[in-house]
N, C-alpha and C. Protein backbone atom coordinates (compact mmCIF):
# COMPACT_ATOMS: atom_id res chain seq x y z
N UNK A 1 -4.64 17.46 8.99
CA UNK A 1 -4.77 16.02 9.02
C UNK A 1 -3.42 15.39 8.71
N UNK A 2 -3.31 14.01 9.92
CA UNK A 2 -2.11 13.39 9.16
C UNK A 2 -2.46 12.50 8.36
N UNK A 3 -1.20 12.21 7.45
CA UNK A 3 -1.31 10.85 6.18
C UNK A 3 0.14 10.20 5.91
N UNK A 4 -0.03 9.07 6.05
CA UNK A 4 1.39 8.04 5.68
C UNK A 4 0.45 7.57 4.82
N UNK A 5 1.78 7.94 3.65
CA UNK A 5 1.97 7.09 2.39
C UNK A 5 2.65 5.84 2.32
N UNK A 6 2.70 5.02 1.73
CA UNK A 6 3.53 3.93 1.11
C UNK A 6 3.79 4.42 -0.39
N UNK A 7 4.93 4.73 -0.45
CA UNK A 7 5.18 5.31 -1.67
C UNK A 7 6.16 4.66 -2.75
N UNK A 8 6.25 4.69 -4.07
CA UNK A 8 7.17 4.65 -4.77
C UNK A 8 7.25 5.54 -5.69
N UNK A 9 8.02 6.68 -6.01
CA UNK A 9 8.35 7.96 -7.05
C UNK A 9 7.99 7.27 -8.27
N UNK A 10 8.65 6.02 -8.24
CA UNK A 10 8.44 5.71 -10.04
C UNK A 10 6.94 5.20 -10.56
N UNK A 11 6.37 5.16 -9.19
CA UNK A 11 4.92 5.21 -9.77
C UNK A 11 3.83 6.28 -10.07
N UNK A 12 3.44 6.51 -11.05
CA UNK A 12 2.68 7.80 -11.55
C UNK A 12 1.37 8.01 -10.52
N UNK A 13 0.74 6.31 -10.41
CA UNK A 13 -0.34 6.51 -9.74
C UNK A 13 0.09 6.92 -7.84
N UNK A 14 0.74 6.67 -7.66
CA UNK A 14 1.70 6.99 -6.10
C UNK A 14 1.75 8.51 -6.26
N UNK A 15 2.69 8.75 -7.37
CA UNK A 15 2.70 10.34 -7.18
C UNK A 15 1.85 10.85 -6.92
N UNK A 16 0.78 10.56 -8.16
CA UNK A 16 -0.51 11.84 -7.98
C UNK A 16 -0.97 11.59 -6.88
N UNK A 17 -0.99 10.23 -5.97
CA UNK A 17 -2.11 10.24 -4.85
C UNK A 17 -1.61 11.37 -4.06
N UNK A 18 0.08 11.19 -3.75
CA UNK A 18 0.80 12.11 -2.95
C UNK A 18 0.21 13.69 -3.29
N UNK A 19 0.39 14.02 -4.24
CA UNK A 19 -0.18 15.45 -4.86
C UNK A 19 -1.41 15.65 -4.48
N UNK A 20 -2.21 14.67 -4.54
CA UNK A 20 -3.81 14.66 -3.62
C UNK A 20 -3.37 15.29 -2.12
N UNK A 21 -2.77 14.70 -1.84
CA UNK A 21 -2.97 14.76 -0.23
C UNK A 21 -1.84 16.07 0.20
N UNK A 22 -0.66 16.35 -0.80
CA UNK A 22 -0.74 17.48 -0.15
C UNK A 22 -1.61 18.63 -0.61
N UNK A 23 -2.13 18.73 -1.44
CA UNK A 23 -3.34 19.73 -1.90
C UNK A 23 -4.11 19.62 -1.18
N UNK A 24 -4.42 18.83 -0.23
CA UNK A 24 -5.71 18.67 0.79
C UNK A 24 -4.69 19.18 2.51
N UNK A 25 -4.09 20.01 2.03
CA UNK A 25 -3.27 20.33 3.15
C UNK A 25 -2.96 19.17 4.24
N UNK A 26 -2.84 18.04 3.68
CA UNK A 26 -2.03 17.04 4.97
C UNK A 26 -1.05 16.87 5.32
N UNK A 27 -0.26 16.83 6.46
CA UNK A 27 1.00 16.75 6.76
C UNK A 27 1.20 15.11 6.44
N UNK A 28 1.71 14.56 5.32
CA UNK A 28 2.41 13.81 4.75
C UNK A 28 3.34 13.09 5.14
N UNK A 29 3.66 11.98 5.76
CA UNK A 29 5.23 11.42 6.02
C UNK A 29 4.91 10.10 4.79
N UNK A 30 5.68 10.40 4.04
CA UNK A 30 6.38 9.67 3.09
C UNK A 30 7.23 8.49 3.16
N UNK A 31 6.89 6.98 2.92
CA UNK A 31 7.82 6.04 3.22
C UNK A 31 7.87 5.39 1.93
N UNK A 32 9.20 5.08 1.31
CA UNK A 32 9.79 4.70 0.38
C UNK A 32 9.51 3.02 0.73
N UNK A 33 8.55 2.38 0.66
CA UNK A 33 8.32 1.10 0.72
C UNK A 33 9.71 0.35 0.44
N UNK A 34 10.24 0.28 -0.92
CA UNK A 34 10.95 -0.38 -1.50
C UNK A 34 12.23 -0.24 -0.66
N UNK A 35 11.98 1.30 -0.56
CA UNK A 35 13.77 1.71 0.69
C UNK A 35 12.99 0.57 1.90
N UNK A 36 12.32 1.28 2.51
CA UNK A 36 12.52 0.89 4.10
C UNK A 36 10.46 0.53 3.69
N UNK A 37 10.95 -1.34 3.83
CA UNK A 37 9.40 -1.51 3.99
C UNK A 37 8.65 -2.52 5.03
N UNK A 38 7.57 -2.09 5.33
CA UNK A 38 7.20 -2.26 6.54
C UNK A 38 7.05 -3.55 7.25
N UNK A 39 7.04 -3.62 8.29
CA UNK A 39 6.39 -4.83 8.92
C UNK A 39 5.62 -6.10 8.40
N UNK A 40 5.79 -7.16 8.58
CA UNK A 40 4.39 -8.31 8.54
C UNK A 40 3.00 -7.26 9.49
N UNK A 41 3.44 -7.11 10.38
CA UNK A 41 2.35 -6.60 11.59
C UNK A 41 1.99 -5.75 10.41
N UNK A 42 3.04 -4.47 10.37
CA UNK A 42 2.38 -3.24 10.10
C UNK A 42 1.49 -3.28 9.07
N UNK A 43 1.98 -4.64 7.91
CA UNK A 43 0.94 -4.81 6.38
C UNK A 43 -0.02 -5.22 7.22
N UNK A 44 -0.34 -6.17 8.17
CA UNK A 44 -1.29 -7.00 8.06
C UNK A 44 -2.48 -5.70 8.76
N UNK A 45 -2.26 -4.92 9.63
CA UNK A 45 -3.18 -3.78 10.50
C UNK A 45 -3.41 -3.23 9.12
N UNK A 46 -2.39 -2.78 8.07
CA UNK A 46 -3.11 -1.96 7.32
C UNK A 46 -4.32 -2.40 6.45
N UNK A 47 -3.76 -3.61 5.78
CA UNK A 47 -4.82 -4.63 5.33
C UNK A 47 -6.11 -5.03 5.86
N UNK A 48 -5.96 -4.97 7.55
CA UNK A 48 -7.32 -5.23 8.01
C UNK A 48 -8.05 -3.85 8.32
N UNK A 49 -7.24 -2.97 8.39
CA UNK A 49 -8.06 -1.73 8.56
C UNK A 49 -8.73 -0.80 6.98
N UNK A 50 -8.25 -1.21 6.04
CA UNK A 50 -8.61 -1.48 4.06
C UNK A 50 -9.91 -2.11 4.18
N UNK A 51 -10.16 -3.38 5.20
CA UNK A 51 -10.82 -4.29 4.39
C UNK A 51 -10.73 -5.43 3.45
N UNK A 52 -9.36 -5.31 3.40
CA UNK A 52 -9.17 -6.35 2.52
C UNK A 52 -8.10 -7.24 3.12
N UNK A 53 -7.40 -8.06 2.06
CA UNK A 53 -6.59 -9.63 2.46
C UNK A 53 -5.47 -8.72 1.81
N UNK A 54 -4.46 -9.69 2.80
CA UNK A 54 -3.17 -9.19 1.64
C UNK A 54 -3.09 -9.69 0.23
N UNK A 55 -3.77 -10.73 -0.08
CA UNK A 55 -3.88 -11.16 -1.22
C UNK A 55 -4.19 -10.15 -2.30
N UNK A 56 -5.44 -9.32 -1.78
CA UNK A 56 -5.53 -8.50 -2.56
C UNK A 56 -4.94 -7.49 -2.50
N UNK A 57 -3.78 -7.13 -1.64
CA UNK A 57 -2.68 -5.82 -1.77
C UNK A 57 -1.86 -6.30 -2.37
N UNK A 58 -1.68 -7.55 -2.90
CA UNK A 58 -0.62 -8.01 -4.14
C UNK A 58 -0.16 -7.07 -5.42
N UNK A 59 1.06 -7.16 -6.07
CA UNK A 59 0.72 -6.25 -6.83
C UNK A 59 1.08 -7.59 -8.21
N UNK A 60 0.59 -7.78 -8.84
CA UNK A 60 0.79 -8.66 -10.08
C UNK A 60 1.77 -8.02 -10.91
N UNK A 61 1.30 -6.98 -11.20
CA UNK A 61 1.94 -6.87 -12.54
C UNK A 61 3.49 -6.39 -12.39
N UNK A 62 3.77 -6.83 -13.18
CA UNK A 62 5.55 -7.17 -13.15
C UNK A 62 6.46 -7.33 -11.61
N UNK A 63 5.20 -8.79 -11.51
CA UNK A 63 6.02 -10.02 -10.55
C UNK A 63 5.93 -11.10 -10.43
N UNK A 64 6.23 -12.17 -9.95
CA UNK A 64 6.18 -12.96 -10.17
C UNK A 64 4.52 -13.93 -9.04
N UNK A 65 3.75 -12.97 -8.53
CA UNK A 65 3.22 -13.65 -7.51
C UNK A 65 2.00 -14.56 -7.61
N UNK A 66 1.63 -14.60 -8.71
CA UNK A 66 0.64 -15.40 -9.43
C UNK A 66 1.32 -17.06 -9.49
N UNK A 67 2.49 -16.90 -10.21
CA UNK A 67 3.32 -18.15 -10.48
C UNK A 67 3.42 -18.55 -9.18
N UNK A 68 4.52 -17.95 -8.50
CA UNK A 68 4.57 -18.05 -7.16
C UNK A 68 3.42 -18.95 -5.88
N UNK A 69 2.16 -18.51 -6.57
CA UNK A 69 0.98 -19.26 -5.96
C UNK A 69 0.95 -18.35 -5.01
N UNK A 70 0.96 -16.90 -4.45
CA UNK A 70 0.68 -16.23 -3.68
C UNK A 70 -0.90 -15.66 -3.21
N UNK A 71 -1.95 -15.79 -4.83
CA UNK A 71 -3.03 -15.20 -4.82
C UNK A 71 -3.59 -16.21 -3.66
N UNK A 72 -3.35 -17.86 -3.66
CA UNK A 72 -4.26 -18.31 -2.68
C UNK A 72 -3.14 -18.82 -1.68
N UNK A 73 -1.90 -18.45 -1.40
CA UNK A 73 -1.28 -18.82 0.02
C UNK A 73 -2.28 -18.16 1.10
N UNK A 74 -1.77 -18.87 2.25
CA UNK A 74 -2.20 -17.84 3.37
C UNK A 74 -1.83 -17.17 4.12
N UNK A 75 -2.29 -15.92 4.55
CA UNK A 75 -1.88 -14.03 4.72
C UNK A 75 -0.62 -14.65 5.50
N UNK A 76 -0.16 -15.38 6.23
CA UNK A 76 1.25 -15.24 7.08
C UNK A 76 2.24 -15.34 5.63
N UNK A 77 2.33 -16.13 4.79
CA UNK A 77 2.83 -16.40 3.89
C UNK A 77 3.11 -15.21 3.01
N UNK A 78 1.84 -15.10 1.87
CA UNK A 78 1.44 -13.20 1.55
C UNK A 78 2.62 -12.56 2.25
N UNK A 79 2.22 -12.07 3.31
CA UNK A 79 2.68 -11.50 3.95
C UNK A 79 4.52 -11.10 4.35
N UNK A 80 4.86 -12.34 4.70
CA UNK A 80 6.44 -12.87 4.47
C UNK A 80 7.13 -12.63 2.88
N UNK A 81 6.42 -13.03 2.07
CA UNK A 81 6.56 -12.73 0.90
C UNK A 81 6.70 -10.85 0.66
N UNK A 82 5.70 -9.96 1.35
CA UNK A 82 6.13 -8.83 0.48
C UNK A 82 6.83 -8.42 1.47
N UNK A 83 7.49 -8.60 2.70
CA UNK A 83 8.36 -7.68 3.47
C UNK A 83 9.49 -8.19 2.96
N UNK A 84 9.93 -9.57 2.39
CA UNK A 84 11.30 -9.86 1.75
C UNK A 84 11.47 -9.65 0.50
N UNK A 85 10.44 -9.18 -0.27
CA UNK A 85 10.18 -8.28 -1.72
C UNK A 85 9.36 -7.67 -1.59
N UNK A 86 9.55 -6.10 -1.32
CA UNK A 86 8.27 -5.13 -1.09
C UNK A 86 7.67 -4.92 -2.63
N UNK A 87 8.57 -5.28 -3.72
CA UNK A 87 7.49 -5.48 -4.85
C UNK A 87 6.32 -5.82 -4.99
N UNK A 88 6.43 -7.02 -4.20
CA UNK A 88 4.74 -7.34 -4.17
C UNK A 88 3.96 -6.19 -3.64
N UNK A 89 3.99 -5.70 -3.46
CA UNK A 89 3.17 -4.76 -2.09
C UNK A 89 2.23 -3.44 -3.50
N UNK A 90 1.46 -3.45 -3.59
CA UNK A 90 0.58 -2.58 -4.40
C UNK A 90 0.41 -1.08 -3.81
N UNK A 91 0.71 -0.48 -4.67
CA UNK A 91 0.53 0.78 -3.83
C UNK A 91 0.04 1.75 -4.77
N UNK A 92 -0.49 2.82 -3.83
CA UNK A 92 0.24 3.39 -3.06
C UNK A 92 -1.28 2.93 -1.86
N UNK A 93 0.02 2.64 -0.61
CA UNK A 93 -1.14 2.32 0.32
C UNK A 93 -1.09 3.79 1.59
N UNK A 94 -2.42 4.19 1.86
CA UNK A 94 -2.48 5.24 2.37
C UNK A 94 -3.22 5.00 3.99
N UNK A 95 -3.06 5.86 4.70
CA UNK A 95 -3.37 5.91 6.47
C UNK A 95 -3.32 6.79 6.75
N UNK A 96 -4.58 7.70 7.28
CA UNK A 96 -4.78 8.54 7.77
C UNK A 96 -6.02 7.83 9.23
N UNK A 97 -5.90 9.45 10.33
CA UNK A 97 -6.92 9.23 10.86
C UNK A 97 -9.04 8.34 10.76
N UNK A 98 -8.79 9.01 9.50
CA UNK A 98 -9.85 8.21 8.66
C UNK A 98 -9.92 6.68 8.70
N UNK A 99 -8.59 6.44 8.17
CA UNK A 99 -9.11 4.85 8.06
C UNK A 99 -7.61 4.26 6.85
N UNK A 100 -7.82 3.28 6.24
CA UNK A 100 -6.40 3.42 5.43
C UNK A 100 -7.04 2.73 4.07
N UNK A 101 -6.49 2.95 2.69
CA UNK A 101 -7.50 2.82 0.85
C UNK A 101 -5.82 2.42 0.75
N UNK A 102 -6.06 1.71 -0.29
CA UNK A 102 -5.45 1.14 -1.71
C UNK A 102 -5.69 2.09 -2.61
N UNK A 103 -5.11 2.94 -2.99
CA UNK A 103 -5.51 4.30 -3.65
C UNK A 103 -5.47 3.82 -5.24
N UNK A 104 -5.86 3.11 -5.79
CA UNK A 104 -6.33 2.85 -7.23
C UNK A 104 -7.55 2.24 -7.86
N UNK A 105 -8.09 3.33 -7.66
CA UNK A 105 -7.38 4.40 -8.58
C UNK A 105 -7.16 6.02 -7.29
N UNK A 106 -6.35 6.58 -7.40
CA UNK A 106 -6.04 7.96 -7.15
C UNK A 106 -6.92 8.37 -6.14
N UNK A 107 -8.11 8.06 -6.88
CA UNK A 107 -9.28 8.66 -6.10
C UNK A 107 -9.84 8.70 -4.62
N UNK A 108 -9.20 7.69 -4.48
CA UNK A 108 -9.68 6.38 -3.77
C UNK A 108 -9.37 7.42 -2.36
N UNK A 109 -8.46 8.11 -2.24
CA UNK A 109 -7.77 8.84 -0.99
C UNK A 109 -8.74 9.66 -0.33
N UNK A 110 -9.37 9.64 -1.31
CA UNK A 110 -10.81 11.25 -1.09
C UNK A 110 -12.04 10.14 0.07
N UNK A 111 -11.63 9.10 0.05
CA UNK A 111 -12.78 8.88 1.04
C UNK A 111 -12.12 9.05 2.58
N UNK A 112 -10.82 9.11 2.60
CA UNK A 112 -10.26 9.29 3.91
C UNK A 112 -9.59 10.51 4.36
N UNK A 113 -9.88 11.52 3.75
CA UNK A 113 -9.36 12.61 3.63
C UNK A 113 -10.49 13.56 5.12
């Protein structure tokens, strides 16, 4: 099986998802969000293929996007916002054939596996 990550090393919960998925023998391509991060398009497909808003792929904690007024902008906005600070961007966001999870908690990968 394949799997793209959205990754960041310095996140514990990112790592382990990664460690999930290669233990589940998946061929893995790894993208350093923060290095090289993705699209408006590419968030917004992933977001609608989640189920959810980008609002809720926000990542709050230690940013500014609450203040900001991001929780109720709308997704073009969201959106613009985390490709010019991939901080915002919550991760670790995962895509496989399956379908694509917000992997937090960790677990979360096992439904698309």
């Amino acid at each position: 099986m394949k799997a793209t990550i959205w990754h960041n090393p310095g996140c514990g919960t990112s790592r382990n998802t990664l460690a999930m998925l290669q233990e589940a023998g998946a061929e893995v391509t790894v993208v350093e969000y923060l290095k090289t991060p993705p699209s408006a398009e590419k968030l917004a497909q992933l977001y609608r293929d989640a189920g959810m808003t980008p609002q809720q792929g926000l990542r709050l904690r230690g940013t500014d996007a609450e203040a900001r007024g991001l929780l109720t902008a709308d997704d073009a906005t969201v959106l613009a916002a985390m490709v010019a600070e991939p901080k915002l961007i919550e991760r670790p966001l995962v895509e496989t054939g399956k379908g694509v999870r917000l992997c937090r908690p960790k677990e979360k990968v096992l439904e698309i596996l």
